[in-house]
Protein backbone atom coordinates (compact mmCIF):
# COMPACT_ATOMS: atom_id res chain seq x y z
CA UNK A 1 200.62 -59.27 -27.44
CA UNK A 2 199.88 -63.02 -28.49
CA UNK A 3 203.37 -63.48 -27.02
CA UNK A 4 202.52 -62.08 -23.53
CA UNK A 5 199.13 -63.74 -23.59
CA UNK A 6 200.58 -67.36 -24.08
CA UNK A 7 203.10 -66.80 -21.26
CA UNK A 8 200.63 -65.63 -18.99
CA UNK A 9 198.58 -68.32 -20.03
CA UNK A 10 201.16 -71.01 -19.90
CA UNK A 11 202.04 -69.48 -15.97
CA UNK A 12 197.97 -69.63 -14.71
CA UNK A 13 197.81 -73.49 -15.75
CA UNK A 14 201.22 -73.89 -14.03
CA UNK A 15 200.33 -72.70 -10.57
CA UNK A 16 196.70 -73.76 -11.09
CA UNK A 17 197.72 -77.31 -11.63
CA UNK A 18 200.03 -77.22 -8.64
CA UNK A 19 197.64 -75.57 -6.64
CA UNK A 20 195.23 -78.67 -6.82
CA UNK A 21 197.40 -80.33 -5.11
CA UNK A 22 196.90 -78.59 -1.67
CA UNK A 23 194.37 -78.90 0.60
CA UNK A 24 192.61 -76.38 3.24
CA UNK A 25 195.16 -76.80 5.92
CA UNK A 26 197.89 -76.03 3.31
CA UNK A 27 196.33 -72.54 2.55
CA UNK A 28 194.82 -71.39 5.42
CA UNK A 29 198.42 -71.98 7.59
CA UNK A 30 199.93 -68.68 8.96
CA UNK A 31 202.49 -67.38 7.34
CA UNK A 32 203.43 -65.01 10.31
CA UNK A 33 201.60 -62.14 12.35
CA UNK A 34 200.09 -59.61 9.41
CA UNK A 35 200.74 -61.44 6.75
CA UNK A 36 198.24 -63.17 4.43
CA UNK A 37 197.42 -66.86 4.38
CA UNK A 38 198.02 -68.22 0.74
CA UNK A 39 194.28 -68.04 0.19
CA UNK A 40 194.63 -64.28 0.94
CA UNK A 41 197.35 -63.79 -1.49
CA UNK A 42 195.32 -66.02 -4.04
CA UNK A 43 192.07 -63.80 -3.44
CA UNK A 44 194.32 -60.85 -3.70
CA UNK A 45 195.24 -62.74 -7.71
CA UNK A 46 191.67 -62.33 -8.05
CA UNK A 47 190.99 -58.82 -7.33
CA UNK A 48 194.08 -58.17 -8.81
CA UNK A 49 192.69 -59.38 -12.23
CA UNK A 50 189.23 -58.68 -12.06
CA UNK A 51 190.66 -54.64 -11.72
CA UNK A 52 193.42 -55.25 -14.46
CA UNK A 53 190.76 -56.27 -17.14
CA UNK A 54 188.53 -53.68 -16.52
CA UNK A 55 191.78 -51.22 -17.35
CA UNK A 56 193.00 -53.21 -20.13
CA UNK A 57 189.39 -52.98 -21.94
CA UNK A 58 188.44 -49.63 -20.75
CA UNK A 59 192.14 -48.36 -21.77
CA UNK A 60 191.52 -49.36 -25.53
CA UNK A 61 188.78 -46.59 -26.09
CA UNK A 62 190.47 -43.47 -24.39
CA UNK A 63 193.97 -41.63 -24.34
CA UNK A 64 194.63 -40.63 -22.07
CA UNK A 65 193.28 -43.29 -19.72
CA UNK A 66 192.73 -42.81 -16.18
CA UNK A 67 191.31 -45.50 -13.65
CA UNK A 68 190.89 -45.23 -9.74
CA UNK A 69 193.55 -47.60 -8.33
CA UNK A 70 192.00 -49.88 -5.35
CA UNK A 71 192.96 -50.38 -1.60
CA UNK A 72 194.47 -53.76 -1.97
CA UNK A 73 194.77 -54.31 2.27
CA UNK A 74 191.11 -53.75 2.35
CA UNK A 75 189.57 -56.13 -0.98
CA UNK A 76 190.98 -59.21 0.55
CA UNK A 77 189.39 -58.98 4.12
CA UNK A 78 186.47 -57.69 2.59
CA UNK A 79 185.91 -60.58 0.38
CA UNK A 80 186.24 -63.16 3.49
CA UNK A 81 188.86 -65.13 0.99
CA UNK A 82 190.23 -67.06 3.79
CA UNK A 83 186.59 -68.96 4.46
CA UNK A 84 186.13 -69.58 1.01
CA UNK A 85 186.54 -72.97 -0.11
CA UNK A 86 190.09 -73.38 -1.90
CA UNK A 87 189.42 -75.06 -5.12
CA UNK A 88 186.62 -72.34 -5.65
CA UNK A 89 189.52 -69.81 -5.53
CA UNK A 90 191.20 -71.92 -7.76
CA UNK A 91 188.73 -72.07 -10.43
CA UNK A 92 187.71 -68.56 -10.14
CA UNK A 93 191.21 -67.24 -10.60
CA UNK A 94 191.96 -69.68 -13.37
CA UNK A 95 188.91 -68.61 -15.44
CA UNK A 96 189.48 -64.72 -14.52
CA UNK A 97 192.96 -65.07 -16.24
CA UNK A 98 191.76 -67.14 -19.04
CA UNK A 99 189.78 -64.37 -19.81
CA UNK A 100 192.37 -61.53 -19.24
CA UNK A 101 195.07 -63.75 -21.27
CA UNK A 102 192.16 -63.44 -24.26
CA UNK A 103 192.22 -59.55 -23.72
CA UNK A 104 195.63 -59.04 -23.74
CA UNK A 105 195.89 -61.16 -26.97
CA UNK A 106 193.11 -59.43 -28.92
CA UNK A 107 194.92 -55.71 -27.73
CA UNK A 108 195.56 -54.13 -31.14
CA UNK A 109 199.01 -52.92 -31.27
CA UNK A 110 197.79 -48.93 -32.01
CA UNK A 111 196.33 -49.30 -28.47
CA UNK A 112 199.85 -50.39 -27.30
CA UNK A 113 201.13 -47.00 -26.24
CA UNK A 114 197.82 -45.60 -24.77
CA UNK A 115 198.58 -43.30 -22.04
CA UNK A 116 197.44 -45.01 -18.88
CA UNK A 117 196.83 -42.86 -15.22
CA UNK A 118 196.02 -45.53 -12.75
CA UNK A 119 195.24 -44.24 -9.38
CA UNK A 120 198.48 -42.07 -8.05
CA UNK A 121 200.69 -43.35 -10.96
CA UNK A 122 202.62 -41.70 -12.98
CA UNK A 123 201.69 -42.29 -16.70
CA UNK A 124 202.35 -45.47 -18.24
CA UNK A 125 201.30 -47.33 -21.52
CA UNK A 126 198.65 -49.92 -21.73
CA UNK A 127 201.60 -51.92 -22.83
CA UNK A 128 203.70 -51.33 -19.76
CA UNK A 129 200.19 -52.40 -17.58
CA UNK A 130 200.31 -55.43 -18.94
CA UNK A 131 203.49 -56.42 -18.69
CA UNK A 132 203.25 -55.62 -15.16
CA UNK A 133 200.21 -57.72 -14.30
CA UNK A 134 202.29 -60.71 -15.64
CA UNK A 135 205.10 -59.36 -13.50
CA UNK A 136 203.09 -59.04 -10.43
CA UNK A 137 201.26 -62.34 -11.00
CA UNK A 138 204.81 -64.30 -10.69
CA UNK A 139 205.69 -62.33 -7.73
CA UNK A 140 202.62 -63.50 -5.85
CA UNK A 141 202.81 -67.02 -7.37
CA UNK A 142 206.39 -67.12 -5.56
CA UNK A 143 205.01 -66.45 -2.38
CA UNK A 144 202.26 -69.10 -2.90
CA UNK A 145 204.58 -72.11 -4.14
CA UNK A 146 207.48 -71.09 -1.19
CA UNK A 147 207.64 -73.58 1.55
């Protein structure tokens, strides 16, 4: 998984660097009515890897694997991420995927296939999880770099 840890490493200090480039009124515009304001969708990065390292390293010492999924519309409100200063986003979501880029890399390939039930899902591998956070990650990154 070294391969899928450098990319996902190599994508974080991407948008990171390019997200220190935009101030407060950048990331707290509207982006229409029920939508999230890029500090939303960057504190929904966060939760989003703070839950996907807990599976990764809890997945590695059971199979089958099964996780509670999490109510995504309600972490980000929750969390107040839109009053939170930007370049403490920033940092935190940086060093949160530093962190899960290091887990994914030290994954041993045995654990690869691990059977993983998260919330409603249908089972998946530990392998397909990941793959899928990096996936996911680029989606949302998208979103954040668009106009």
């Amino acid at each position: 998984m070294i391969e899928l840890a450098s990319a996902l490493r190599a994508e974080v200090e991407r948008a990171a660097a390019y997200f220190r480039g935009l101030g407060e009124t950048d990331v707290t515009r509207s982006r229409g009515t029920g939508k999230w304001v890029k500090k939303e969708i960057l504190g929904h990065l966060i939760d989003s890897a703070a839950n996907n390292h807990q599976r990764f390293v809890r997945a590695q010492f059971a199979n089958p694997f099964a996780w509670p999924g999490y109510d995504q519309q309600s972490w980000v409100p929750l969390h107040r991420y839109r009053e939170r200063p930007w370049v403490d986003l920033v940092d935190l979501w940086l060093a949160l995927n530093r962190h899960v880029a290091a887990v994914i890399e030290a994954v041993p390939a045995e654990k690869l296939q691990t059977s993983c039930i998260i919330g409603e899902h249908e089972p998946t591998s530990l392998e397909w999880w990941m793959r899928d956070y990096l996936r996911h990650l680029k989606h949302h990154l998208e979103q954040l770099e668009a106009a």
